[in-house]
N, C-alpha and C. Protein backbone atom coordinates (compact mmCIF):
# COMPACT_ATOMS: atom_id res chain seq x y z
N UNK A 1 13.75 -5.19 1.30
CA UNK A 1 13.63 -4.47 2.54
C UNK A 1 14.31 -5.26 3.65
N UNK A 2 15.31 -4.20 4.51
CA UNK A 2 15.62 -5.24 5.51
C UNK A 2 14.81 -5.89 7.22
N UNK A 3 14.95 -6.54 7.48
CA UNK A 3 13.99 -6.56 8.69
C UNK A 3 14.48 -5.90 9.82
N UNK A 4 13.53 -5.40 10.27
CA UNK A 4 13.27 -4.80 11.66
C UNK A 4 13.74 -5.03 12.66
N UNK A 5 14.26 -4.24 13.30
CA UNK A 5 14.04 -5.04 14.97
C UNK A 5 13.49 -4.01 15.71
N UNK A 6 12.64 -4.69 16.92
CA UNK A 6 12.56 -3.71 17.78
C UNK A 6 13.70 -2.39 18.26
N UNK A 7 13.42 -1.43 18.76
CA UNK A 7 14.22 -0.68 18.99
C UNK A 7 14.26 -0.18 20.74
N UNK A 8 15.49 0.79 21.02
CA UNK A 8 15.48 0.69 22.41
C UNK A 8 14.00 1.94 23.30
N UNK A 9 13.64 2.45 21.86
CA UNK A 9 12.55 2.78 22.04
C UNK A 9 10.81 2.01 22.74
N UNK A 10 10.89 1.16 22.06
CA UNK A 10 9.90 0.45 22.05
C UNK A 10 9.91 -0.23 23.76
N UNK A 11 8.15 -0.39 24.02
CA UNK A 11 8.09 -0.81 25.00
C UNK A 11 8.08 -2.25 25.54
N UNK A 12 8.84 -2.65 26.35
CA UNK A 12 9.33 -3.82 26.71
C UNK A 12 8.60 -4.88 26.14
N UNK A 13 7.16 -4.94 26.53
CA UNK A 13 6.10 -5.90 26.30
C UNK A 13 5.89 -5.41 24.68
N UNK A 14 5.68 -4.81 24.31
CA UNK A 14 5.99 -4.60 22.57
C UNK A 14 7.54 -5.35 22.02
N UNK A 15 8.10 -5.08 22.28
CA UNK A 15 9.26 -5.40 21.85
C UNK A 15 9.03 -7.47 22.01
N UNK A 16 8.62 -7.70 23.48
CA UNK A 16 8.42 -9.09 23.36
C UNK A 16 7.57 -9.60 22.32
N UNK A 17 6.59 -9.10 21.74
CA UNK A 17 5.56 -9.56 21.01
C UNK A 17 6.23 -9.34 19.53
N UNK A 18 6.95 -8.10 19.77
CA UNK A 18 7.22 -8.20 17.59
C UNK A 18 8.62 -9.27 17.63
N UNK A 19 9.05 -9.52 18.50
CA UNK A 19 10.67 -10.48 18.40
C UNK A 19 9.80 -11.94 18.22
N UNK A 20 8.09 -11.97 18.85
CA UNK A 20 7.50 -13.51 18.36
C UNK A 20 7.00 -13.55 16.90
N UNK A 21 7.21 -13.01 16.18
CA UNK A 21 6.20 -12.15 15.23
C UNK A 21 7.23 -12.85 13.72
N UNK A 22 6.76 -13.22 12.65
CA UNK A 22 7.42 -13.36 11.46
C UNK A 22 7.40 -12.49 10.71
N UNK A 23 8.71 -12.50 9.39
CA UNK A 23 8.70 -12.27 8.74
C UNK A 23 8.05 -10.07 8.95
N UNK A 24 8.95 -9.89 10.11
CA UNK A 24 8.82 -8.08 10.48
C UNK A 24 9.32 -7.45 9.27
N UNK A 25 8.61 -6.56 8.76
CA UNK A 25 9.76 -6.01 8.19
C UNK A 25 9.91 -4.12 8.32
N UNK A 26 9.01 -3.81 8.98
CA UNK A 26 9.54 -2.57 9.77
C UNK A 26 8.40 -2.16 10.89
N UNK A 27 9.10 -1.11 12.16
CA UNK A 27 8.55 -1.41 13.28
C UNK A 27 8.32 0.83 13.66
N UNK A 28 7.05 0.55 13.87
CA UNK A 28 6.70 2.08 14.19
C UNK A 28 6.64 2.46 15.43
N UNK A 29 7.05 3.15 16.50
CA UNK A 29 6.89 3.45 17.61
C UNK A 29 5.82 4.37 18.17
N UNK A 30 5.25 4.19 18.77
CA UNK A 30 4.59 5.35 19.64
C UNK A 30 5.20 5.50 20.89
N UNK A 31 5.97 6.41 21.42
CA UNK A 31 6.65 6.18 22.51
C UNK A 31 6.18 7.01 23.63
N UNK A 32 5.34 7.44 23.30
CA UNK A 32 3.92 8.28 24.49
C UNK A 32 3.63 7.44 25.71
N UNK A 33 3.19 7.72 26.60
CA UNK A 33 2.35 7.07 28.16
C UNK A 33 1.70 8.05 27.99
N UNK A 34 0.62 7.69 28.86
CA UNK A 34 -0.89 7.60 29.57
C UNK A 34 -0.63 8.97 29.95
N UNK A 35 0.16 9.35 30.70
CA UNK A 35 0.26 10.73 31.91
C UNK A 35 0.60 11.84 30.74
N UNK A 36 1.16 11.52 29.79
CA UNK A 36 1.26 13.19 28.48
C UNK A 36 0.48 13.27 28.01
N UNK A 37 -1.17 12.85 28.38
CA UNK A 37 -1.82 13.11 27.79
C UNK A 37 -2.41 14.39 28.06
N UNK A 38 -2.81 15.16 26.80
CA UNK A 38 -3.18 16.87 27.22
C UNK A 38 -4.87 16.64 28.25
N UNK A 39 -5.60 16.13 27.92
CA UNK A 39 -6.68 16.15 29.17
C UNK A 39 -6.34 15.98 30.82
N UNK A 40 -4.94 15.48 30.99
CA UNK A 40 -4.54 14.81 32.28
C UNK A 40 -3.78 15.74 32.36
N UNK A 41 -2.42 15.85 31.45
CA UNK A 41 -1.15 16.70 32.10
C UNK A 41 -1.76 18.41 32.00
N UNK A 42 -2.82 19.18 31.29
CA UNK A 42 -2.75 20.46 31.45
C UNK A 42 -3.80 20.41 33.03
N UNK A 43 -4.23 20.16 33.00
CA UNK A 43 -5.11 20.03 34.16
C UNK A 43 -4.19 20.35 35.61
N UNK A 44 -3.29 19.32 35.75
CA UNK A 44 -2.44 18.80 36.49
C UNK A 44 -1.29 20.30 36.64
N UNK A 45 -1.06 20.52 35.85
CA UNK A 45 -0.36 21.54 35.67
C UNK A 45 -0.80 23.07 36.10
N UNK A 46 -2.20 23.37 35.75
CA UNK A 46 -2.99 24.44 36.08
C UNK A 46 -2.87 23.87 37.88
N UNK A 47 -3.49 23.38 38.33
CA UNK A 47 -3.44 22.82 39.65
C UNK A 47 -2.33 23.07 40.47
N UNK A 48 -1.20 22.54 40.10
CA UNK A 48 -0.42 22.83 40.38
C UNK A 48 0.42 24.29 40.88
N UNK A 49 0.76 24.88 39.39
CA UNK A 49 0.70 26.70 39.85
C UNK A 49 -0.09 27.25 40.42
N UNK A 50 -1.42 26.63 40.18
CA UNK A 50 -2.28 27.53 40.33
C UNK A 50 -2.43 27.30 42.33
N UNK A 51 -2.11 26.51 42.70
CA UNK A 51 -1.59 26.12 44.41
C UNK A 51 -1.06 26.90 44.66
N UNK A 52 0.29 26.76 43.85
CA UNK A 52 1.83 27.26 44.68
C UNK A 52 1.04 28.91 44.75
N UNK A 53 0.71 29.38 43.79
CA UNK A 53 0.49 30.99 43.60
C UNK A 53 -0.43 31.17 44.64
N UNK A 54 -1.49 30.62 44.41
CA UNK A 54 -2.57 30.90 45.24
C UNK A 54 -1.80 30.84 46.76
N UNK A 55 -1.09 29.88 47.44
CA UNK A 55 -0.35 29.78 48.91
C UNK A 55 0.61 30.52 48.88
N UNK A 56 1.23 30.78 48.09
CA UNK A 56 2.63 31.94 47.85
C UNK A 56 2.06 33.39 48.16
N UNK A 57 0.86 33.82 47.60
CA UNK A 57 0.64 34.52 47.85
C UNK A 57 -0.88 34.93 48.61
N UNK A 58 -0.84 34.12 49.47
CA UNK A 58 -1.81 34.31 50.10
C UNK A 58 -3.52 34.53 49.52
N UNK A 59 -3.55 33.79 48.39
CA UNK A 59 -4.88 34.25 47.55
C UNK A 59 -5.66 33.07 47.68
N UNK A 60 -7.01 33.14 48.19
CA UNK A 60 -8.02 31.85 48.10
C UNK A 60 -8.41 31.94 47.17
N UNK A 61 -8.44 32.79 45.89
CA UNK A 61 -8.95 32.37 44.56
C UNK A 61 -8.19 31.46 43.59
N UNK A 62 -6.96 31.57 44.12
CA UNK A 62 -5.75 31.03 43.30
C UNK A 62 -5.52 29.90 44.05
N UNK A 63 -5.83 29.52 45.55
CA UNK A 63 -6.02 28.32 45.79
C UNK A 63 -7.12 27.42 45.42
N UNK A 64 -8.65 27.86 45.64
CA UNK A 64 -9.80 27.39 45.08
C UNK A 64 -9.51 27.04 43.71
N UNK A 65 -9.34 28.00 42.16
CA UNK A 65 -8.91 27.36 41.30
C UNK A 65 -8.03 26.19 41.40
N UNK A 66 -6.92 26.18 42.23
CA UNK A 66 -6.01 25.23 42.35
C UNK A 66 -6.65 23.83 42.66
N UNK A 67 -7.73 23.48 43.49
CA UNK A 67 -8.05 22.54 43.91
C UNK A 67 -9.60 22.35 42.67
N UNK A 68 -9.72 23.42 42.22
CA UNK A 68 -11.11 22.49 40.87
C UNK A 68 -10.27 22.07 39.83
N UNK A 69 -9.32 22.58 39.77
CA UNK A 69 -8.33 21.98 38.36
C UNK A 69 -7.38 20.91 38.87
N UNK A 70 -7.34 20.33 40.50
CA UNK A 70 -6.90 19.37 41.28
C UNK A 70 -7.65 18.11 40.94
N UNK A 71 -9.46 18.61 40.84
CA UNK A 71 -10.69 17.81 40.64
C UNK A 71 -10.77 17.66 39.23
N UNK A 72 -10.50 18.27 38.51
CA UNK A 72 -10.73 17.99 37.14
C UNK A 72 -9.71 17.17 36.67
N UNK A 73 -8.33 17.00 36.80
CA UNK A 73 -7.26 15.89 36.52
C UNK A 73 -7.65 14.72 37.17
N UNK A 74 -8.60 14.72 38.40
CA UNK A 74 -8.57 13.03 38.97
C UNK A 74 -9.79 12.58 38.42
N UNK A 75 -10.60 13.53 38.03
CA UNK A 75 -12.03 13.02 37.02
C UNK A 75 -11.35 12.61 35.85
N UNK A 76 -10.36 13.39 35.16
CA UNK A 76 -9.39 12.81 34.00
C UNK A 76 -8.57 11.15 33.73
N UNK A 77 -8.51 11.04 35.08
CA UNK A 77 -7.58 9.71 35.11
C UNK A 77 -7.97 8.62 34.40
N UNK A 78 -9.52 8.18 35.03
CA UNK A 78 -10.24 6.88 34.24
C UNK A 78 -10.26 7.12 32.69
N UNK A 79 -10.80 8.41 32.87
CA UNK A 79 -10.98 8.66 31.02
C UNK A 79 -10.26 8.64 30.06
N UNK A 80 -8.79 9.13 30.76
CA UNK A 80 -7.68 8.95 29.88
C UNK A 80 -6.90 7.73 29.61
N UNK A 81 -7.04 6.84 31.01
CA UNK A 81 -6.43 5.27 31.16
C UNK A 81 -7.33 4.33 30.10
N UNK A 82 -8.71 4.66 30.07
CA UNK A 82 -9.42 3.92 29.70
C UNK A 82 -9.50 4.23 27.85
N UNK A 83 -9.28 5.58 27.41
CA UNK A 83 -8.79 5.92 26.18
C UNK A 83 -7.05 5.50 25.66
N UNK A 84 -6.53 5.29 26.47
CA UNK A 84 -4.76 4.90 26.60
C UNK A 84 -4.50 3.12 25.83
N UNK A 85 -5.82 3.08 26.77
CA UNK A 85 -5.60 1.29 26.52
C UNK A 85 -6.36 0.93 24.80
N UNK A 86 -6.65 1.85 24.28
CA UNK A 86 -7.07 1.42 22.87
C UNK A 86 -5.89 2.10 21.85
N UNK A 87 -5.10 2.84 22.61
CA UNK A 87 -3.58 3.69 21.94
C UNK A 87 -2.50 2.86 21.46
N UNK A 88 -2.28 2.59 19.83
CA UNK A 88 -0.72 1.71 19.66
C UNK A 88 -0.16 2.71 20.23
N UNK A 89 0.71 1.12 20.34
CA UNK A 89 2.30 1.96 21.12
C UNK A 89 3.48 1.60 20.01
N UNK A 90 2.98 0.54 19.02
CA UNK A 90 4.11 0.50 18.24
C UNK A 90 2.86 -0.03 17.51
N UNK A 91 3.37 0.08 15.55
CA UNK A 91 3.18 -0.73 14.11
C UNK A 91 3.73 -1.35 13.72
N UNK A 92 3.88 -2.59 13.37
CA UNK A 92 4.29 -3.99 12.86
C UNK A 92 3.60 -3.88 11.55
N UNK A 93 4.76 -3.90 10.47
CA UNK A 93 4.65 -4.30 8.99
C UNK A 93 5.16 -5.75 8.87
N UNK A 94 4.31 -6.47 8.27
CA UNK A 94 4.99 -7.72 8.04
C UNK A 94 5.06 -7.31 6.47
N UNK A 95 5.65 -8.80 6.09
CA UNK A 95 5.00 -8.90 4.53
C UNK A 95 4.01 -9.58 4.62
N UNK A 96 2.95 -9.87 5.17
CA UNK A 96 1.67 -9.99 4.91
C UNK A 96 0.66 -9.46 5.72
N UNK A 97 0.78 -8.64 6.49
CA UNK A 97 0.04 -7.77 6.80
C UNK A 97 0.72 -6.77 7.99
N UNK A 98 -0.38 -5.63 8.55
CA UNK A 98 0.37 -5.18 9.61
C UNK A 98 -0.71 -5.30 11.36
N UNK A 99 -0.09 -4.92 12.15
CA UNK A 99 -0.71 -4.97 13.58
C UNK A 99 -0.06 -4.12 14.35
N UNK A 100 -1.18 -3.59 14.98
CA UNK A 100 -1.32 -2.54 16.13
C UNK A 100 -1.59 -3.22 17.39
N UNK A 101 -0.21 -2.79 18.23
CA UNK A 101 -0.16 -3.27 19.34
C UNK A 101 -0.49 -1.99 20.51
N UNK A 102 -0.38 -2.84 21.69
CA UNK A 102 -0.70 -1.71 22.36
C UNK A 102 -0.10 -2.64 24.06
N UNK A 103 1.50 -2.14 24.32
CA UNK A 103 1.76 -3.14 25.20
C UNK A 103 1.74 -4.52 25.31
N UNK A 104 2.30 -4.89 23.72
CA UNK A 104 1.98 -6.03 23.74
C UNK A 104 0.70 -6.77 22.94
N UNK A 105 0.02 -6.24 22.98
CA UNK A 105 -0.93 -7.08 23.20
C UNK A 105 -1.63 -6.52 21.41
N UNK A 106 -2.07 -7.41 20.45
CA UNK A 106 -2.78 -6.84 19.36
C UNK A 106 -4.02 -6.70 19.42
N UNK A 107 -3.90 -4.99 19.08
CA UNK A 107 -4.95 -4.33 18.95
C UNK A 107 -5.82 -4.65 17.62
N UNK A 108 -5.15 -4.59 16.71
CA UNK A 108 -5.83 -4.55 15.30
C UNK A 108 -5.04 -5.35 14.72
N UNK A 109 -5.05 -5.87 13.41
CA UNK A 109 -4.62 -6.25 12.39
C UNK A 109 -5.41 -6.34 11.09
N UNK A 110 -4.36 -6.23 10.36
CA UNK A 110 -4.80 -6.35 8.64
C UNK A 110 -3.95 -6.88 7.69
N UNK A 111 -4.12 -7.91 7.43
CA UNK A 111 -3.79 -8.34 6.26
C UNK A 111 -3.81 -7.73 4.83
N UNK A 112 -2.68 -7.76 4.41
CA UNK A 112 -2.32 -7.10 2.90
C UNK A 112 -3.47 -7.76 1.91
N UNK A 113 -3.66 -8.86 2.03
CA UNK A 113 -4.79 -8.98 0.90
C UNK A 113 -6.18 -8.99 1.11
N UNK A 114 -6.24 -8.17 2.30
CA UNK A 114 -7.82 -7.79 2.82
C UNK A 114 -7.82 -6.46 2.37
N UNK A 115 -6.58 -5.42 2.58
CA UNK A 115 -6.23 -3.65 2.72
C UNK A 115 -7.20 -3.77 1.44
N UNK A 116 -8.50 -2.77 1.51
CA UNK A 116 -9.12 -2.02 0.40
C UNK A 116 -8.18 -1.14 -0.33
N UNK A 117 -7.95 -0.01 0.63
CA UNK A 117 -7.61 0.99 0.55
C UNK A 117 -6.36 1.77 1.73
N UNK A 118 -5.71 2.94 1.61
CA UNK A 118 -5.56 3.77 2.25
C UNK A 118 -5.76 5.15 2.41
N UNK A 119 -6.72 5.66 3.37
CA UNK A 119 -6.57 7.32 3.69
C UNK A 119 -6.28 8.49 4.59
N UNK A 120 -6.13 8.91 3.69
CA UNK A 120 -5.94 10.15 4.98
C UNK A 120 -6.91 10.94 5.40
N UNK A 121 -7.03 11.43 6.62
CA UNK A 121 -7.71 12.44 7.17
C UNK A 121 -6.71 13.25 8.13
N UNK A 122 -7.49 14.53 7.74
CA UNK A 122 -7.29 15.80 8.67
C UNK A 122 -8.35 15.84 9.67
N UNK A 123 -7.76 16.11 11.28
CA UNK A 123 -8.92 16.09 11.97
C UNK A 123 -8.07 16.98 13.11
N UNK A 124 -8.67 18.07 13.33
CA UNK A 124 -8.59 18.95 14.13
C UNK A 124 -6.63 19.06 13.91
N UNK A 125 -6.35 19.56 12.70
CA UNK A 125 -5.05 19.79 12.94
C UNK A 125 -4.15 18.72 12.18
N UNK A 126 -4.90 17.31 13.01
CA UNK A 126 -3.52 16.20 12.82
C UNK A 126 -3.86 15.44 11.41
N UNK A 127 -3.10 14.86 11.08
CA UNK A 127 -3.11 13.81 9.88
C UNK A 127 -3.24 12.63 10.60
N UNK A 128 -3.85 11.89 10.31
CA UNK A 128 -4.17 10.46 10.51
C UNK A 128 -4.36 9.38 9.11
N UNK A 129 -3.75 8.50 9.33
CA UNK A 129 -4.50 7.52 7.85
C UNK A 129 -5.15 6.35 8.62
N UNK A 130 -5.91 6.13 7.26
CA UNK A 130 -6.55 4.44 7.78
C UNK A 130 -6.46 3.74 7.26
N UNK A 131 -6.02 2.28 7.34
CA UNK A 131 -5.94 1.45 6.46
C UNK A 131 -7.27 0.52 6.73
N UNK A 132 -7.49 0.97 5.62
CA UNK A 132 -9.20 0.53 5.02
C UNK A 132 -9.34 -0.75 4.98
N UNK A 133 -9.93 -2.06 5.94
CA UNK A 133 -10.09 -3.06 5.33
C UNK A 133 -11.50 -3.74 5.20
N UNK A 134 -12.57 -4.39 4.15
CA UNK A 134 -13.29 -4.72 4.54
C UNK A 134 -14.66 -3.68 5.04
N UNK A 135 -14.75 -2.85 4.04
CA UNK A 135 -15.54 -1.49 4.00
C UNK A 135 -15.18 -0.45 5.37
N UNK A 136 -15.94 -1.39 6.61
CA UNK A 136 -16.22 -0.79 7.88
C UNK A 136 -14.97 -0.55 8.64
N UNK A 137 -14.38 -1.38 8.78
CA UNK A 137 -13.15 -1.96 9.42
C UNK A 137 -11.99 -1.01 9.05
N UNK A 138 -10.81 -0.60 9.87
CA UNK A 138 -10.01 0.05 9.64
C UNK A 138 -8.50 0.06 11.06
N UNK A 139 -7.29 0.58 10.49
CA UNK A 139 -6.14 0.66 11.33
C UNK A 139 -5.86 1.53 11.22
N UNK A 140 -6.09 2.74 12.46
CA UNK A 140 -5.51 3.66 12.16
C UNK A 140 -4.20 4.11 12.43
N UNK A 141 -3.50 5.06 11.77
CA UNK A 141 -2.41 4.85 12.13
C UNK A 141 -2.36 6.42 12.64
N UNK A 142 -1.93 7.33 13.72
CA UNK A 142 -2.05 7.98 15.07
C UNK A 142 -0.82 9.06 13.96
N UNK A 143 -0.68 9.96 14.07
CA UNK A 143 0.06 11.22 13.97
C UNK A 143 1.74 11.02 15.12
N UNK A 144 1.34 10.84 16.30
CA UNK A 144 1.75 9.99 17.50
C UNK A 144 2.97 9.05 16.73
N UNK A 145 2.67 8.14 15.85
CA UNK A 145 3.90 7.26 15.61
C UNK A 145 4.64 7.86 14.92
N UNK A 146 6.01 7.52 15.77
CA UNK A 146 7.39 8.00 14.72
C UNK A 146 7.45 7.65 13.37
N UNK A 147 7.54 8.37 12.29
CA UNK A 147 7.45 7.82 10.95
C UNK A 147 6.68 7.70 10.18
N UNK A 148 5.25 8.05 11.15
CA UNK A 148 4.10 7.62 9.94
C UNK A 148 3.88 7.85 8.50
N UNK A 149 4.41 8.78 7.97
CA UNK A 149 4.73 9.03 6.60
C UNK A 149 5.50 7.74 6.10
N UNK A 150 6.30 7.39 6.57
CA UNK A 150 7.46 6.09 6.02
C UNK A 150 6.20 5.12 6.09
N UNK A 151 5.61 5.14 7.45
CA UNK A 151 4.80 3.79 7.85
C UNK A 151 3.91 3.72 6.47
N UNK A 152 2.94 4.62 5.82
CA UNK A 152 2.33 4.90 4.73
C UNK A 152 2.76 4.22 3.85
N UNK A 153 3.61 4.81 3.51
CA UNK A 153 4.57 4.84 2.34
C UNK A 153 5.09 2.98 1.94
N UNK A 154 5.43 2.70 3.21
CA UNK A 154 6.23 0.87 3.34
C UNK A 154 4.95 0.29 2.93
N UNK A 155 3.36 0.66 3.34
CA UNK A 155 1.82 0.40 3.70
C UNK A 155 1.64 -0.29 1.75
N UNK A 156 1.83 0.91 1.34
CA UNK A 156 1.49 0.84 -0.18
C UNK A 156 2.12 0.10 -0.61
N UNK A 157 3.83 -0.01 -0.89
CA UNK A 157 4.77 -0.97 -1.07
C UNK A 157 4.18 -2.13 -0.87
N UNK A 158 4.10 -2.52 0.35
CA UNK A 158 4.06 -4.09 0.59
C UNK A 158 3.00 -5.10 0.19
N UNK A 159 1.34 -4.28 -0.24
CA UNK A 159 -0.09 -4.36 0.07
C UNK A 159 -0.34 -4.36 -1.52
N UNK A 160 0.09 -3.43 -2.22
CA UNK A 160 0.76 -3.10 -3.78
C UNK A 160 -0.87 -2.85 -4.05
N UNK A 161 -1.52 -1.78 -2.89
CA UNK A 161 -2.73 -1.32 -2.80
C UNK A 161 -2.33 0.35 -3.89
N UNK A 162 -2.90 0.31 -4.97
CA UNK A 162 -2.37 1.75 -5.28
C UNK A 162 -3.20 3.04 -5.02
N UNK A 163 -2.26 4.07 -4.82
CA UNK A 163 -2.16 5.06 -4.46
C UNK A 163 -3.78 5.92 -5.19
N UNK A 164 -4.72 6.44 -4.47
CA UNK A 164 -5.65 6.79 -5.21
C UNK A 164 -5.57 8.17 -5.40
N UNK A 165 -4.71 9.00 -5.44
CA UNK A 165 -4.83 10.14 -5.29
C UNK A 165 -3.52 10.93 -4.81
N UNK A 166 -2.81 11.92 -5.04
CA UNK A 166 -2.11 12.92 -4.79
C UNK A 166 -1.99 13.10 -3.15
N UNK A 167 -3.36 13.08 -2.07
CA UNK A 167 -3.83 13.30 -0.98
C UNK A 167 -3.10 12.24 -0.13
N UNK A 168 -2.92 10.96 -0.75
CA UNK A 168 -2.63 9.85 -0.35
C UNK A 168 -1.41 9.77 0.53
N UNK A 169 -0.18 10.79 0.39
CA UNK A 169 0.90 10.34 0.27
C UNK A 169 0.98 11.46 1.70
């Protein structure tokens, strides 16, 4: 496998942390912010039209909506900043284990000869896997990262954790 490099994707302070990092050997992006998040940006958005219409056309119902869906995006902010900051932004495969960063900074890690297992779940729609370590313990890896199928896929390769199932992949 060849090694990684950060990409022009990746976020600055990510990119500093996997260039300190050994022996990379492939790099997953999450290239999302805080503000696309659907609790913040539909909110924001309803608010928005829902202003212009309401003042465009002279309607206090369409302004009143405008300003509770004004209130409901700034009640959104903490909740979403404060859910943001537990969000990778990029996956680091080493050959001996992988880590979830998040701006830098590691969120998780797992070592290949800790990985139990890997699975998948369906949850409201999305695919998610986890890399199982240590019964309780787990990395998940987000729908969100570019590649996650590859990311999987490199997961098993490197960990030489085998595949339990058809579901797996």
């Amino acid at each position: 496998m060849a090694a990684a490099t950060p990409t022009a994707a990746t976020h600055t302070r990510d990119r500093a942390a996997i260039e300190a990092m050994r022996d990379v050997q492939r790099v997953y992006v999450n290239d999302s912010r805080w503000w696309q998040n659907a609790s913040f940006a539909l909110p924001l958005i309803v608010s928005v039209i829902s202003l212009a219409v309401g003042l465009l056309l002279d309607r206090a119902e369409g302004v009143g909506f405008g300003l509770f869906a004004g209130a409901v995006t700034l009640i959104m902010i903490p909740v979403v900043l404060l859910t943001w900051r537990g969000t990778a932004t990029a996956i680091v495969l080493t050959r001996t284990g992988a880590s979830a960063l998040h701006l830098g900074k590691v969120l998780h890690h797992v070592e290949w000869t800790d990985l139990q297992r890997i699975e998948r779940v369906e949850y409201l729609g999305n695919t998610r896997y986890k890399l199982v370590h240590h019964d309780t313990e787990f990395l998940t890896v987000e729908s969100e990262i570019e590649g996650s199928a590859d990311l999987v896929d490199t997961a098993f390769a490197l960990s030489g954790v085998p595949r339990q199932s058809a579901s797996d992949a």
